[in-house]
N, C-alpha and C. Protein backbone atom coordinates (compact mmCIF):
# COMPACT_ATOMS: atom_id res chain seq x y z
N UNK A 1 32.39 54.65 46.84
CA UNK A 1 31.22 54.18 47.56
C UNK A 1 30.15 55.28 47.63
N UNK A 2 30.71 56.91 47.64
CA UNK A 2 29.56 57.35 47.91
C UNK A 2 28.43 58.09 46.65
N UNK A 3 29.57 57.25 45.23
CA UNK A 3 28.78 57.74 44.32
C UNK A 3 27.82 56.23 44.21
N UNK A 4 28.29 55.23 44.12
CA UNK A 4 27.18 54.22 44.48
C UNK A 4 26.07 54.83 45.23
N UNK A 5 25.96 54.86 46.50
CA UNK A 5 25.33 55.14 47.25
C UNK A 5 24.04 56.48 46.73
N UNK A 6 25.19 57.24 45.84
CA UNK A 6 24.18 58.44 44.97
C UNK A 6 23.20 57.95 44.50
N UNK A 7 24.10 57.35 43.77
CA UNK A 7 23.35 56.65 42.33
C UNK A 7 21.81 55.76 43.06
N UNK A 8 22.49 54.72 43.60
CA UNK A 8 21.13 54.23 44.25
C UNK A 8 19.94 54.82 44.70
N UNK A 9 20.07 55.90 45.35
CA UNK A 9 19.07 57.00 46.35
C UNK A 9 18.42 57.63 45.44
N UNK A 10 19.28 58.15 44.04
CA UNK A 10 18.49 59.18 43.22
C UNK A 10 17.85 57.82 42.30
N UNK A 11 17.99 56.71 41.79
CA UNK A 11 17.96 56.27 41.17
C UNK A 11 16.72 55.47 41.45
N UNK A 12 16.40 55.04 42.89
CA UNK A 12 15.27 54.39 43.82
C UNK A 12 13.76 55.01 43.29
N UNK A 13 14.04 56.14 43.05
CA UNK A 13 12.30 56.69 42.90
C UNK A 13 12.37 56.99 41.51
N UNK A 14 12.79 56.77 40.58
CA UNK A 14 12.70 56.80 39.05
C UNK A 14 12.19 55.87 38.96
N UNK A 15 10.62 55.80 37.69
CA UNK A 15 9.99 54.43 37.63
C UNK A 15 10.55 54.22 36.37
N UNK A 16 11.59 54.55 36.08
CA UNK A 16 11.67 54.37 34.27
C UNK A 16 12.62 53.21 34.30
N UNK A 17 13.83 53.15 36.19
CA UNK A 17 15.09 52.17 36.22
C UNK A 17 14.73 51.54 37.18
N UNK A 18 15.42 50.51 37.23
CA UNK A 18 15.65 49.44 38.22
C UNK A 18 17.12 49.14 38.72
N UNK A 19 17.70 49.60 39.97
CA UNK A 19 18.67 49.23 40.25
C UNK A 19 19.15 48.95 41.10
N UNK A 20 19.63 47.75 41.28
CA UNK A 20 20.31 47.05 42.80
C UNK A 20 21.49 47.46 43.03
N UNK A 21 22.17 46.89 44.47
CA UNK A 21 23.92 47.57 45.09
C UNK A 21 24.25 46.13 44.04
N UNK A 22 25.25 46.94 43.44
CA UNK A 22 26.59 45.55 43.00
C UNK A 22 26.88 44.47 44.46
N UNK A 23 27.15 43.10 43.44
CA UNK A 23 27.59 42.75 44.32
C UNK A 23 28.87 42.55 45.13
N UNK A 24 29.40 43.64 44.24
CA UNK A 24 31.03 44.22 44.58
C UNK A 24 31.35 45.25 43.15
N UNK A 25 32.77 45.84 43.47
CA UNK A 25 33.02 46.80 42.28
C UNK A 25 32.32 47.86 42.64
N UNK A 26 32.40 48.71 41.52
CA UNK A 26 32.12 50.10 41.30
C UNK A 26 30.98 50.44 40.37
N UNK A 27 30.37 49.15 39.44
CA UNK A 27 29.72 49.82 38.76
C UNK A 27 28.36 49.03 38.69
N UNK A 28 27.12 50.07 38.16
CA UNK A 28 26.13 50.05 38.50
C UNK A 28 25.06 48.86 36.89
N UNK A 29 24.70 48.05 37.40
CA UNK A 29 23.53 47.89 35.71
C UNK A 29 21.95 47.93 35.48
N UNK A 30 21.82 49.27 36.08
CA UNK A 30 20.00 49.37 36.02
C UNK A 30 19.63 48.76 35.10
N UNK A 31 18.58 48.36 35.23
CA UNK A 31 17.45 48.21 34.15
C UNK A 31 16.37 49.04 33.59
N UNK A 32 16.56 49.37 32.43
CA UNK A 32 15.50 50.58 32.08
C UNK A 32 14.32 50.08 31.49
N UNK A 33 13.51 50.27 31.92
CA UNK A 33 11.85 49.75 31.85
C UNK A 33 11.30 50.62 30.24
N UNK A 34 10.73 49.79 29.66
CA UNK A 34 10.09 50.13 28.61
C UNK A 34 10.76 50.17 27.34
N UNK A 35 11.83 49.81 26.97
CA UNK A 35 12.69 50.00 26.19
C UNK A 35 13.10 48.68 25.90
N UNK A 36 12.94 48.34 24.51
CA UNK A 36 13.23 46.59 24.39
C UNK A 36 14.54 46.81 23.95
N UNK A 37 15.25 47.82 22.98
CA UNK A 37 16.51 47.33 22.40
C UNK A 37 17.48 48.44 22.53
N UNK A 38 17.82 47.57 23.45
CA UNK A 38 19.54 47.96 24.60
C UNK A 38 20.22 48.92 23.69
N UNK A 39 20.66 48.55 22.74
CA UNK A 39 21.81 49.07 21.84
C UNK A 39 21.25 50.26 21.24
N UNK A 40 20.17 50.28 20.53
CA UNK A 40 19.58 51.66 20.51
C UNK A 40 19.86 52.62 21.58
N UNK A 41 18.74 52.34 22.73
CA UNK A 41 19.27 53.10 23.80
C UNK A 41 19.86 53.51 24.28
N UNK A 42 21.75 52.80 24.17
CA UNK A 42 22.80 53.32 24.45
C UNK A 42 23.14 54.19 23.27
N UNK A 43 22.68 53.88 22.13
CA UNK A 43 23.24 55.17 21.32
C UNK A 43 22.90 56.49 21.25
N UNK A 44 21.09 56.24 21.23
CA UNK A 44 20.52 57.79 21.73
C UNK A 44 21.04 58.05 23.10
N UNK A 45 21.26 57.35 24.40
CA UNK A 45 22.15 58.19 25.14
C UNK A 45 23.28 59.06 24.89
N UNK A 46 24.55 58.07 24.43
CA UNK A 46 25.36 58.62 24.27
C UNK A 46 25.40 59.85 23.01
N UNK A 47 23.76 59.80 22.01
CA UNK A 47 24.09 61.24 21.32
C UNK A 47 23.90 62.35 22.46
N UNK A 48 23.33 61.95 23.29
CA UNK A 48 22.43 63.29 24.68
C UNK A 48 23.44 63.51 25.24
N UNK A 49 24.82 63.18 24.88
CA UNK A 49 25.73 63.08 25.54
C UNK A 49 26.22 62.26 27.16
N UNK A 50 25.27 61.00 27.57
CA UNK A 50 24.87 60.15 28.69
C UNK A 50 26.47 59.36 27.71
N UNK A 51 27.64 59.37 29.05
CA UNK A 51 28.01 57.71 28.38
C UNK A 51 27.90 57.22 29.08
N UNK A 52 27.57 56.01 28.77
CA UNK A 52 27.08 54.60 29.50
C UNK A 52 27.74 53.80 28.22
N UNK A 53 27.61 52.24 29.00
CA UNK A 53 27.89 50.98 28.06
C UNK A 53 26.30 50.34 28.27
N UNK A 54 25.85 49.52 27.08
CA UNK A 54 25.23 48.64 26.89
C UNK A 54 25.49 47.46 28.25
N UNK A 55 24.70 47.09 28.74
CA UNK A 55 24.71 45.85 30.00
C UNK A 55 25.04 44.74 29.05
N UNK A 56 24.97 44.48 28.13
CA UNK A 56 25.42 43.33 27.33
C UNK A 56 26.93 42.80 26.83
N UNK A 57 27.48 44.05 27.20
CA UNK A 57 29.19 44.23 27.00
C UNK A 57 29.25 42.90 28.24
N UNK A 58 28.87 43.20 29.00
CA UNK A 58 29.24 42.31 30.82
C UNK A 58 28.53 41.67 31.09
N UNK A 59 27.70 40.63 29.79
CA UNK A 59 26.92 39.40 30.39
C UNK A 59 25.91 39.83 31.40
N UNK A 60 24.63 40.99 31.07
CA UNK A 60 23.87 41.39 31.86
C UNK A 60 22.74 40.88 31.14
N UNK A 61 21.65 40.11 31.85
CA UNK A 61 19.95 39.14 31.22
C UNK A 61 19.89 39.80 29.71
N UNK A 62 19.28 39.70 29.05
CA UNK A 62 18.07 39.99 27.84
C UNK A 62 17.40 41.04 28.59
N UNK A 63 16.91 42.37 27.88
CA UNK A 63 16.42 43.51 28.24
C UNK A 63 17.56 44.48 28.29
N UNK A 64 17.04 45.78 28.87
CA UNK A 64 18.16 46.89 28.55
C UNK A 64 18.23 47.44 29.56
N UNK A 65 19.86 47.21 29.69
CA UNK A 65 20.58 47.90 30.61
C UNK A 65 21.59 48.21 30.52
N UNK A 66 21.98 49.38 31.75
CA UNK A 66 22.95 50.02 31.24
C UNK A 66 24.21 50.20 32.39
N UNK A 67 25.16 50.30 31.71
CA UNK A 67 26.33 50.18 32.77
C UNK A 67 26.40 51.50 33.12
N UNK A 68 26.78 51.93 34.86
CA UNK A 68 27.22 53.13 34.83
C UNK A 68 28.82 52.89 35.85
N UNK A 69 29.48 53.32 35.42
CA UNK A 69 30.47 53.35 36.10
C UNK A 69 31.08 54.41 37.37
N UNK A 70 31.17 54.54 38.54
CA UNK A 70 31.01 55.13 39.75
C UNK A 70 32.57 55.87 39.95
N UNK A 71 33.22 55.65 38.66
CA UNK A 71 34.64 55.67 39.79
C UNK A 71 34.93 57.58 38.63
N UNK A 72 33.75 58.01 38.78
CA UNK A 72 33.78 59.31 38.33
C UNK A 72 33.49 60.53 39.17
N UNK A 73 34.33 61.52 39.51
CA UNK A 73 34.42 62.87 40.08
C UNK A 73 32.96 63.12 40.74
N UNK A 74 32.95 63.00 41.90
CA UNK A 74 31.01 63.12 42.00
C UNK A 74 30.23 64.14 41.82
N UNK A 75 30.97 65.10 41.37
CA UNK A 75 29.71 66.72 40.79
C UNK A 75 29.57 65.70 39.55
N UNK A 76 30.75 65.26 38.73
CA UNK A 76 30.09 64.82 37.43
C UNK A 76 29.47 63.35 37.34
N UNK A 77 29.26 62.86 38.31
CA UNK A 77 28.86 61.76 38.49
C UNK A 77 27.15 62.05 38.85
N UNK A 78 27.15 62.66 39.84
CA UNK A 78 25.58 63.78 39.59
C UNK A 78 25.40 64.26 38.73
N UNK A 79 26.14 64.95 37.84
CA UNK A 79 25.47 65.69 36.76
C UNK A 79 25.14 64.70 35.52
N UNK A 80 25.98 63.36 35.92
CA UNK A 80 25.61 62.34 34.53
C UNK A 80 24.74 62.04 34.95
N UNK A 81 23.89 61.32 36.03
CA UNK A 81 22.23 60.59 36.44
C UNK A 81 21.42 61.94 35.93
N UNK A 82 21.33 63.36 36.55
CA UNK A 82 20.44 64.02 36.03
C UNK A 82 20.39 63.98 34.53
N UNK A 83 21.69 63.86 33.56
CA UNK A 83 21.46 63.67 32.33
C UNK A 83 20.99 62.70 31.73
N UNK A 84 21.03 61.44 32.46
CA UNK A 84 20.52 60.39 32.43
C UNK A 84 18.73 60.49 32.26
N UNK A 85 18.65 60.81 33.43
CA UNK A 85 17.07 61.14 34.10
C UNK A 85 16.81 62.08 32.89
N UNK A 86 17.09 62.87 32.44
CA UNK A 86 16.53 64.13 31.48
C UNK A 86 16.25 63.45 29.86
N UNK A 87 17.67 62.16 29.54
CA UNK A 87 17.41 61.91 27.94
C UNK A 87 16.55 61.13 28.34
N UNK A 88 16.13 60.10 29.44
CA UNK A 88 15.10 58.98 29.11
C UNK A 88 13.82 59.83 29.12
N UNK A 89 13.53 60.99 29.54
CA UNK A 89 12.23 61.08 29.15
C UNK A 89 12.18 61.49 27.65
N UNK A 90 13.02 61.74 26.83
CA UNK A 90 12.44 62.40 25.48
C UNK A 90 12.60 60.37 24.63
C-alpha cells in the first residue's frame, strides 16, 4: 500500500502521466500523454532499463499505458518512478 500511495503522490504532478488508485490489487496503469504507440514505449523503456508491461497485456483502453507493479522493495520501487520520470523526457 505504501508504494501505491508513492507512486500516486510522485506521480500526481507529472504532466506527461495520468494515474488513478486501482480499484484493488497492487498494480498501477498510468496513462502516458503524448505518446500514441504503447508498445514502442514499453520497449524504449525497458532499453532505459524502466520495466514496465504494456497496459494492453490487461485489457487497458486504446492509448498508452503502462503497468507498474507495487509489490517491489520500496527504495527500488522509488528508484524505478524516478527512472521512469527521467526516460520519458528523452
Amino acid at each position: 500500500r505504501a508504494n501505491l500511495d508513492h507512486a500516486l503522490a510522485r506521480l500526481q504532478g507529472d504532466p506527461r502521466l495520468v494515474a488513478r488508485p486501482p480499484d484493488g490489487g497492487y498494480y498501477l496503469f498510468p496513462a502516458v500523454r503524448g505518446r500514441p504507440d504503447e508498445e514502442a514505449l514499453v520497449l524504449r523503456l525497458l532499453d532505459a532499463g524502466v520495466l514496465v508491461h504494456p497496459g494492453y497485456f490487461y485489457g487497458e483502453p486504446p492509448g498508452a499505458h503502462l503497468m507498474l507493479s507495487a509489490l517491489t522493495a520500496p527504495d527500488a520501487f522509488a528508484a524505478g518512478l524516478d527512472l521512469l520520470a527521467t526516460a520519458l523526457l528523452s
